[in-house]
C-alpha atoms as a PDB file:
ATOM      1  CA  UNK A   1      98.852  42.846  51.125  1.00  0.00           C
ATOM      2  CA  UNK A   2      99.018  38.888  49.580  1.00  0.00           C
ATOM      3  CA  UNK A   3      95.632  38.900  48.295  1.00  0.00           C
ATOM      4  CA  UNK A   4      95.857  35.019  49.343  1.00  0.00           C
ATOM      5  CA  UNK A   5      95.661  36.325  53.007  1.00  0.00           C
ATOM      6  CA  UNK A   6      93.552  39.021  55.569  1.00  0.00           C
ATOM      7  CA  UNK A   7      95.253  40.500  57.956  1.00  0.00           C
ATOM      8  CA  UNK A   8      94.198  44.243  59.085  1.00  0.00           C
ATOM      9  CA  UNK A   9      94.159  45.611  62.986  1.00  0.00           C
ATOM     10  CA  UNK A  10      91.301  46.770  64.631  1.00  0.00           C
ATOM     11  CA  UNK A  11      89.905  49.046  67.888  1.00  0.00           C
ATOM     12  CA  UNK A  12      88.192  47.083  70.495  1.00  0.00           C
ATOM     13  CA  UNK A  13      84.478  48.327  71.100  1.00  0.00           C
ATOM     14  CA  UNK A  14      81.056  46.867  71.009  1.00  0.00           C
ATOM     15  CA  UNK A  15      80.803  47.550  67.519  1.00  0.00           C
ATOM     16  CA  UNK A  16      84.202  45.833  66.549  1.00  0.00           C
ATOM     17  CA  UNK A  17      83.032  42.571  65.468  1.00  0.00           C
ATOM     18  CA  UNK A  18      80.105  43.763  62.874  1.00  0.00           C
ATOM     19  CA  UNK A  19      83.233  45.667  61.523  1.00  0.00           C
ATOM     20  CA  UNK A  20      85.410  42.854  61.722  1.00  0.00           C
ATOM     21  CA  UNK A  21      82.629  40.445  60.044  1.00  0.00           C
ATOM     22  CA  UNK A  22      81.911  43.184  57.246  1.00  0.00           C
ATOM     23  CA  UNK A  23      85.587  43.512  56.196  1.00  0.00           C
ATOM     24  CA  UNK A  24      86.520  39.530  55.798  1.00  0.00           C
ATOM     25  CA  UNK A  25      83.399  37.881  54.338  1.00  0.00           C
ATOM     26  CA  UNK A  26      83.677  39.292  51.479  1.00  0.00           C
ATOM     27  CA  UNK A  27      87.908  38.432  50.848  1.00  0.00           C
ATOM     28  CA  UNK A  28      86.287  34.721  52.171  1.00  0.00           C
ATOM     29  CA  UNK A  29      83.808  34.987  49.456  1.00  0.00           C
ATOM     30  CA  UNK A  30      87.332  35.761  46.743  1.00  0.00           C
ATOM     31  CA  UNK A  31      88.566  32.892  47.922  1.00  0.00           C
ATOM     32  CA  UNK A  32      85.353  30.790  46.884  1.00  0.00           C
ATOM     33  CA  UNK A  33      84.310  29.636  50.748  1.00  0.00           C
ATOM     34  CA  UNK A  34      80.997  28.189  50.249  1.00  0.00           C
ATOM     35  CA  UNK A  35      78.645  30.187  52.191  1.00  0.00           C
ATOM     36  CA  UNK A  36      77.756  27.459  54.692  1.00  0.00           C
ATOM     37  CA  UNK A  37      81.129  27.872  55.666  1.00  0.00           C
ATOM     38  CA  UNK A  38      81.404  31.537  55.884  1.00  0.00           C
ATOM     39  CA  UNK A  39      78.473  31.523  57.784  1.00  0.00           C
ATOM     40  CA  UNK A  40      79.460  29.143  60.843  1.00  0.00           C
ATOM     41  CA  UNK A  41      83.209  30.885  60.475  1.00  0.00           C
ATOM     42  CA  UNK A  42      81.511  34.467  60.688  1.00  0.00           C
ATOM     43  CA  UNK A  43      79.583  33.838  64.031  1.00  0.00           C
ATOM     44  CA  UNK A  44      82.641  32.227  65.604  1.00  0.00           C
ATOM     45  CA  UNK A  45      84.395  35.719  64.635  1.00  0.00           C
ATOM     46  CA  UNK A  46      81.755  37.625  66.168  1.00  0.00           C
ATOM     47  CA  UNK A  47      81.777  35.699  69.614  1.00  0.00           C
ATOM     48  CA  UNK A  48      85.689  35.671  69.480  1.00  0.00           C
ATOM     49  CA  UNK A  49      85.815  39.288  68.595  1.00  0.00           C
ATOM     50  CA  UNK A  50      83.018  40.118  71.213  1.00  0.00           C
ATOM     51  CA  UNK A  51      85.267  38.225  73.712  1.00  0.00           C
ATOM     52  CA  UNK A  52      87.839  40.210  73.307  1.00  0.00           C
ATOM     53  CA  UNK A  53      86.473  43.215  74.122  1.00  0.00           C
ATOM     54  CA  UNK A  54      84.156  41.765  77.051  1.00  0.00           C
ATOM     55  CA  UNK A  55      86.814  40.091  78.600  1.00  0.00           C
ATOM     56  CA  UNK A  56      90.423  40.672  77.549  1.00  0.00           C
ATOM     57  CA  UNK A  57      89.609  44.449  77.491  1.00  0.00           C
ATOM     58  CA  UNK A  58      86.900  44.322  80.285  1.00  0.00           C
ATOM     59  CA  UNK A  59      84.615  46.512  78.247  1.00  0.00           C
ATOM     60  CA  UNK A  60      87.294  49.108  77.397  1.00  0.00           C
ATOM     61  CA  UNK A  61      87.146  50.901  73.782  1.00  0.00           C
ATOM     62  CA  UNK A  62      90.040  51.461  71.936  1.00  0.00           C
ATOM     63  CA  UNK A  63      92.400  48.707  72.305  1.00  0.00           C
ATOM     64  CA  UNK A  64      93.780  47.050  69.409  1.00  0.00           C
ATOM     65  CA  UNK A  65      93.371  43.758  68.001  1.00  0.00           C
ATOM     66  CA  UNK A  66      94.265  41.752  64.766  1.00  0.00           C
ATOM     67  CA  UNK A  67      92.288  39.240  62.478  1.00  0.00           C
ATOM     68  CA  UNK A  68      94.263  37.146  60.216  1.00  0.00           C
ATOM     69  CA  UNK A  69      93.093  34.616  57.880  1.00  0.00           C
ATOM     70  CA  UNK A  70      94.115  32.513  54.928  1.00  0.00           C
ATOM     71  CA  UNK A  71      93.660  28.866  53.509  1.00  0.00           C
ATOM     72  CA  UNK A  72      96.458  26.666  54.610  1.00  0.00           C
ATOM     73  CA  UNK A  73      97.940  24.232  53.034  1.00  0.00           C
ATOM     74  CA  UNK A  74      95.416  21.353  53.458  1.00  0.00           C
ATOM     75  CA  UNK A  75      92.397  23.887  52.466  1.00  0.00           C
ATOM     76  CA  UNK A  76      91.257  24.806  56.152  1.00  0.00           C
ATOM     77  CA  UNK A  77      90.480  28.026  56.458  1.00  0.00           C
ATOM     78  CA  UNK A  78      92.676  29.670  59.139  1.00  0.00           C
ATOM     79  CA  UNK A  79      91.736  31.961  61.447  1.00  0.00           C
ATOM     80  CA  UNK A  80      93.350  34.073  63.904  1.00  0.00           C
ATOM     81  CA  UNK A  81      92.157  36.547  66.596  1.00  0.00           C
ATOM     82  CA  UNK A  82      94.660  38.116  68.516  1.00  0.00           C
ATOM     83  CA  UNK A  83      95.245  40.677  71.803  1.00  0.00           C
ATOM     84  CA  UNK A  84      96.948  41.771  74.353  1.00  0.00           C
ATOM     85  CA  UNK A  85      94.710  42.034  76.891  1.00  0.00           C
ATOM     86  CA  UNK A  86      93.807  39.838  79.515  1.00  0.00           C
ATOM     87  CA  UNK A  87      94.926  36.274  79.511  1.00  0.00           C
ATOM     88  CA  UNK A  88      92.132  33.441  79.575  1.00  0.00           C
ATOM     89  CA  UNK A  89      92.712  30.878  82.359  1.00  0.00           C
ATOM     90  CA  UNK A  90      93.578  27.442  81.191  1.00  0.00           C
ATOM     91  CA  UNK A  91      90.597  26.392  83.742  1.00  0.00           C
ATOM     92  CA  UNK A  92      88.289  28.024  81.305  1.00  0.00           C
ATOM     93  CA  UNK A  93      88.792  25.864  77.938  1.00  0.00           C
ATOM     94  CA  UNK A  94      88.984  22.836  80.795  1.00  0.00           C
ATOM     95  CA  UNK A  95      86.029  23.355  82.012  1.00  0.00           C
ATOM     96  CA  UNK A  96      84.040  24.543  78.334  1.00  0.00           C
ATOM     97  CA  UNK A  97      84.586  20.538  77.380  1.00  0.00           C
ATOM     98  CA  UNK A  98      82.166  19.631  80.775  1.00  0.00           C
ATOM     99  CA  UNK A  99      79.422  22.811  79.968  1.00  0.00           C
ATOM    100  CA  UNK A 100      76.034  22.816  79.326  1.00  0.00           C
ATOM    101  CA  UNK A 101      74.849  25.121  77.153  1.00  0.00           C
ATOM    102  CA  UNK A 102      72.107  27.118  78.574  1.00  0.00           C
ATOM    103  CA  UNK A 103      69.292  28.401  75.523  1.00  0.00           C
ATOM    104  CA  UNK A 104      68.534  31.919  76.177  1.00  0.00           C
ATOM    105  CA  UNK A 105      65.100  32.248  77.250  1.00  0.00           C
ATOM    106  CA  UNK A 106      63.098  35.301  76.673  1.00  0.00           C
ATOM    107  CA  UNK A 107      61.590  35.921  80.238  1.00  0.00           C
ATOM    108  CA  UNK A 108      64.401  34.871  82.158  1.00  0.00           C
ATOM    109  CA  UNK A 109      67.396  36.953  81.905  1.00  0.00           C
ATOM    110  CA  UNK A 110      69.721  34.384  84.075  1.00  0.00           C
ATOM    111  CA  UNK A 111      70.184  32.661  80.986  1.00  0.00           C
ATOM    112  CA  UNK A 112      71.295  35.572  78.570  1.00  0.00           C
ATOM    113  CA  UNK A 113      74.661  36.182  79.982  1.00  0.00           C
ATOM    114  CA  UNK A 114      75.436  32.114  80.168  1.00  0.00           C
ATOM    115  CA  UNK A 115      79.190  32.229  80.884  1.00  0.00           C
ATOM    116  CA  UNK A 116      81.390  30.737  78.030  1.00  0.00           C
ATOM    117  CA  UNK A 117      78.051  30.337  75.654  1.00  0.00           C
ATOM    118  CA  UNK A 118      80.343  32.068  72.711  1.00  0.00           C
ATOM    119  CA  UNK A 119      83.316  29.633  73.529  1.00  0.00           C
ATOM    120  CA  UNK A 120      81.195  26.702  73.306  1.00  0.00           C
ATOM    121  CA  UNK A 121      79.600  27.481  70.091  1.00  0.00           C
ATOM    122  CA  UNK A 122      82.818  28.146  68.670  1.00  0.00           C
ATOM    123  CA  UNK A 123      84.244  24.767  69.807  1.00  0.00           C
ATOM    124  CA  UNK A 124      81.908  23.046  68.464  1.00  0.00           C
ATOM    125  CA  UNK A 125      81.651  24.482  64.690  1.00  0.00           C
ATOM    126  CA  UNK A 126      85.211  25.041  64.136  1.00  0.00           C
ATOM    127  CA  UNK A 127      87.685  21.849  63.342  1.00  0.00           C
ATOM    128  CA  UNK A 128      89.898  22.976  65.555  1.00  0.00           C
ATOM    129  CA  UNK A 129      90.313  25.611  68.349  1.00  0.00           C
ATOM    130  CA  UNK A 130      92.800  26.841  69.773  1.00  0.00           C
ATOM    131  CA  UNK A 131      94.084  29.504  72.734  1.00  0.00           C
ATOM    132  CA  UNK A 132      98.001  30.838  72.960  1.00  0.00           C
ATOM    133  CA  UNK A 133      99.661  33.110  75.297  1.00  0.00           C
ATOM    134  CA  UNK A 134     102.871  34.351  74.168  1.00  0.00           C
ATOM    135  CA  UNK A 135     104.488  37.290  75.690  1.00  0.00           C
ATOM    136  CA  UNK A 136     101.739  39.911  76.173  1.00  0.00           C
ATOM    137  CA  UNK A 137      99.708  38.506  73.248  1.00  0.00           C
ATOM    138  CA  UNK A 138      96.792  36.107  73.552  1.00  0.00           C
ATOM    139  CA  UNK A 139      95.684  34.395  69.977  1.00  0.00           C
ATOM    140  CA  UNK A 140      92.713  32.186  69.457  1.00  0.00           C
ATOM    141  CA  UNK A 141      92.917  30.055  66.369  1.00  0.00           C
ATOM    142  CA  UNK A 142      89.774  28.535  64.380  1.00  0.00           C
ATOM    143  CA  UNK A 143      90.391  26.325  61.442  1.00  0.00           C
ATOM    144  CA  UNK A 144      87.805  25.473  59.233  1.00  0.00           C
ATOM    145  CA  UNK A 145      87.641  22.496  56.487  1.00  0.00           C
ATOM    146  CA  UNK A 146      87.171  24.993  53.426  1.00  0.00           C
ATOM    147  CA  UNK A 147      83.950  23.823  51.679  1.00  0.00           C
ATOM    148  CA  UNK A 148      84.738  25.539  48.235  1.00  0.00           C
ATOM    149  CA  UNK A 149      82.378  26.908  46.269  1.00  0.00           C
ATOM    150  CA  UNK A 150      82.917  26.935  42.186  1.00  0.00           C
ATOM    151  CA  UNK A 151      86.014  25.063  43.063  1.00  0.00           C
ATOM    152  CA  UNK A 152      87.737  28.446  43.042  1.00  0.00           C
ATOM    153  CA  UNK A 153      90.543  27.589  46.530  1.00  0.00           C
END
């Protein structure tokens, strides 16, 4: 494997993103991504990832998945979340621009399953987002302007 680059396939299941997050920090951390970064670039993996299984794979364990990542050319860090699962309707990222965002609230469990909450927080710390269908794969692409740390990327 280019140790300039992630890229390792994964099961879908609940647990699949803490996985996911516990493999690529630390090959985020080699490439000196300062941890403000990493941290805004992990939770979009874990709603991504968690998407994937809740919705491409409607709950279903065991279906695979890939994470890719590497810093381009221009220093973003890339990221790249792909299944082949269920397709997201272009309606969906249409209508995530017109949203609200609901807060979760303790006593009032309406607001804990807030449709397209992950999606929105996503879209709003990554530079750019992105959804693809090709074939039978779906990919969602983050990228990230690469605050380095130590000056190391």
């Amino acid at each position: 494997m280019n140790t300039r680059t992630f890229h390792k396939q994964y099961s879908s299941s609940l647990d699949a993103s803490r996985l996911v997050a516990a493999d690529i920090v630390p090959f985020w951390q080699q490439l000196g991504v300062a941890v403000t970064t990493i941290d805004q670039m992990e939770l979009c993996l874990v709603e991504l990832v968690n998407n994937v299984f809740e919705h491409a794979y409607a709950n279903n364990e065991g279906s695979l998945f890939d994470i890719s990542s590497y810093l381009n050319a221009t220093k973003q860090l890339t990221i790249e979340i792909s299944d082949y699962g269920n397709t997201m309707t272009p309606q969906t990222l249409t209508d995530l621009a017109n949203a609200d965002f609901i807060e979760p609230v303790a006593d009032d469990p309406s607001t804990w399953l807030q449709s397209s909450r992950g999606l929105k927080i996503v879209k709003q710390l990554a530079d750019t987002f992105e959804y693809t269908t090709t074939a039978n794969k779906n990919t969602f692409r983050l990228l990230k302007e690469a605050s380095v740390a130590n000056g190391k990327a």
